[in-house]
Protein backbone atom coordinates (compact mmCIF):
# COMPACT_ATOMS: atom_id res chain seq x y z
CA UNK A 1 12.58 35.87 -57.82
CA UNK A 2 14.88 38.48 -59.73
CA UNK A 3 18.11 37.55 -61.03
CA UNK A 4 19.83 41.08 -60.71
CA UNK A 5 22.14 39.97 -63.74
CA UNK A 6 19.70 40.07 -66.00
CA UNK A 7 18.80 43.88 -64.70
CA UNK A 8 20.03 46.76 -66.54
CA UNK A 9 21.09 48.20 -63.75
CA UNK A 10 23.72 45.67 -62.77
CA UNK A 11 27.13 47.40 -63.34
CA UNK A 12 30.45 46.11 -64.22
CA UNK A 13 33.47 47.51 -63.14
CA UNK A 14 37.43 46.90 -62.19
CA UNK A 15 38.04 47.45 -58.43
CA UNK A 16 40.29 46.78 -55.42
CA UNK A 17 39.00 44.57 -52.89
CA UNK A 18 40.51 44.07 -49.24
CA UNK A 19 41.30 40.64 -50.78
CA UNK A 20 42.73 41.07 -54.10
CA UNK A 21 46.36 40.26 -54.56
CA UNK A 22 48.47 44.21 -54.38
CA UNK A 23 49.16 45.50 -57.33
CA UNK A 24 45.76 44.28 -59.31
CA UNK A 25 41.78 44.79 -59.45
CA UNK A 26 39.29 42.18 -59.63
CA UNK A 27 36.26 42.16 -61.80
CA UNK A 28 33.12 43.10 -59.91
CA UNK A 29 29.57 43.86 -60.36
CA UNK A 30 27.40 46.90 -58.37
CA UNK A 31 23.94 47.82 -58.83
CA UNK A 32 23.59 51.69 -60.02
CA UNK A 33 20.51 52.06 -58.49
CA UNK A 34 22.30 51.14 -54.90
CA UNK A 35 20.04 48.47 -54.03
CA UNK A 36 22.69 46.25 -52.78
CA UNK A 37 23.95 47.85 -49.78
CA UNK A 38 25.81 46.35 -46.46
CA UNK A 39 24.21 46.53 -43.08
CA UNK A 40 26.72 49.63 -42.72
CA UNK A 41 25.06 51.68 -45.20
CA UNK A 42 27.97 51.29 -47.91
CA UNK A 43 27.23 50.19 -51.72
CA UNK A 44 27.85 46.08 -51.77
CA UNK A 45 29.53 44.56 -54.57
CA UNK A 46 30.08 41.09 -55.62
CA UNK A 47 32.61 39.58 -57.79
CA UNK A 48 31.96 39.42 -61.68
CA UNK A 49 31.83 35.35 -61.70
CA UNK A 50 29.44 35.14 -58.56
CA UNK A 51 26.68 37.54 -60.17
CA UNK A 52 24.40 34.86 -61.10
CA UNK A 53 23.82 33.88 -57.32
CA UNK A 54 22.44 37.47 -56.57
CA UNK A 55 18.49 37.40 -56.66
CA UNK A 56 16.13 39.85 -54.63
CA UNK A 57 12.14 38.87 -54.25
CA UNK A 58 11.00 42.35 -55.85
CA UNK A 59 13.03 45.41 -57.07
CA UNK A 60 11.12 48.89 -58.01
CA UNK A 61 14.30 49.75 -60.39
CA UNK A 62 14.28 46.07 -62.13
CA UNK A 63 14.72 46.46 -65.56
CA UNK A 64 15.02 43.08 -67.69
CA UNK A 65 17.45 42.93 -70.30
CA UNK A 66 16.19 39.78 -71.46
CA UNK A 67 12.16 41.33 -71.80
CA UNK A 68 10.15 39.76 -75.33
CA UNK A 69 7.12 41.18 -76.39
CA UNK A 70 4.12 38.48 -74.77
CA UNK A 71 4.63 36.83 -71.38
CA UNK A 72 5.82 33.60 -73.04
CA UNK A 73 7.95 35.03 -74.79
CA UNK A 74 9.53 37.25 -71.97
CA UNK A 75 9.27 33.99 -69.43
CA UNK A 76 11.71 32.06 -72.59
CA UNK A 77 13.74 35.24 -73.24
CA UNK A 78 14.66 35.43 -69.74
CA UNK A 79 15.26 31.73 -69.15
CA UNK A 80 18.10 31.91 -72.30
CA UNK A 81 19.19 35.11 -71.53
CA UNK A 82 20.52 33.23 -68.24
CA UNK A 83 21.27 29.96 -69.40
CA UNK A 84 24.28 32.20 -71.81
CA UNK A 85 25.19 34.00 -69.07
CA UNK A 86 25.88 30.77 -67.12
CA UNK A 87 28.41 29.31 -69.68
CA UNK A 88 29.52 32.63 -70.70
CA UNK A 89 30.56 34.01 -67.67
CA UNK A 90 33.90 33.61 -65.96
CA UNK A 91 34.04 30.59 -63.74
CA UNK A 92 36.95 31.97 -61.31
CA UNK A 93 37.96 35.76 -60.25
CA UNK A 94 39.54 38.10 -63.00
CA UNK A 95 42.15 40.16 -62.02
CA UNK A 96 44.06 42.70 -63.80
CA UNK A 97 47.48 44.45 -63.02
CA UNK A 98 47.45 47.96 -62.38
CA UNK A 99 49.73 49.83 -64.41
């Protein structure tokens, strides 16, 4: 499996969401190759604190951010890389008031 926040291509970005309080954007995460997309066609995007749940079982455009030189040390690389992510990341939505 893929983690897609260990990808380079998983974006970060301040948007409105149907559900986000007026006057504010949330903190939310896209892929810039457009791999996550809704049944409609449209680009999906997932809030910033959820990002670790998002895995796909193969990508073309995966890119690890996490990649070591030999396999072992890619395998333990990628195994820290997420273990920070999952204390360093947010564990509720971020919003922000638009100015």
């Amino acid at each position: 499996m893929i983690h897609c926040a260990d990808c380079l291509h998983c974006k970060t970005f301040w948007g409105v969401m149907p559900v986000t309080p007026k006057g504010y954007k949330e903190f939310r995460v896209r892929c810039d190759k457009g791999r996550w997309l809704t049944s409609w066609g449209s680009v999906k995007t997932f809030s910033h604190h959820t990002v670790l749940n998002r895995q796909m079982e193969s990508c073309d455009d995966y890119s690890a951010m996490s990649e070591g030189g030999s396999p072992e040390e890619i395998q333990t690389d990628h195994a820290a890389f997420l273990k920070d992510l999952q204390f360093n990341l947010p564990v509720t939505k971020q919003l922000r008031e638009v100015v």
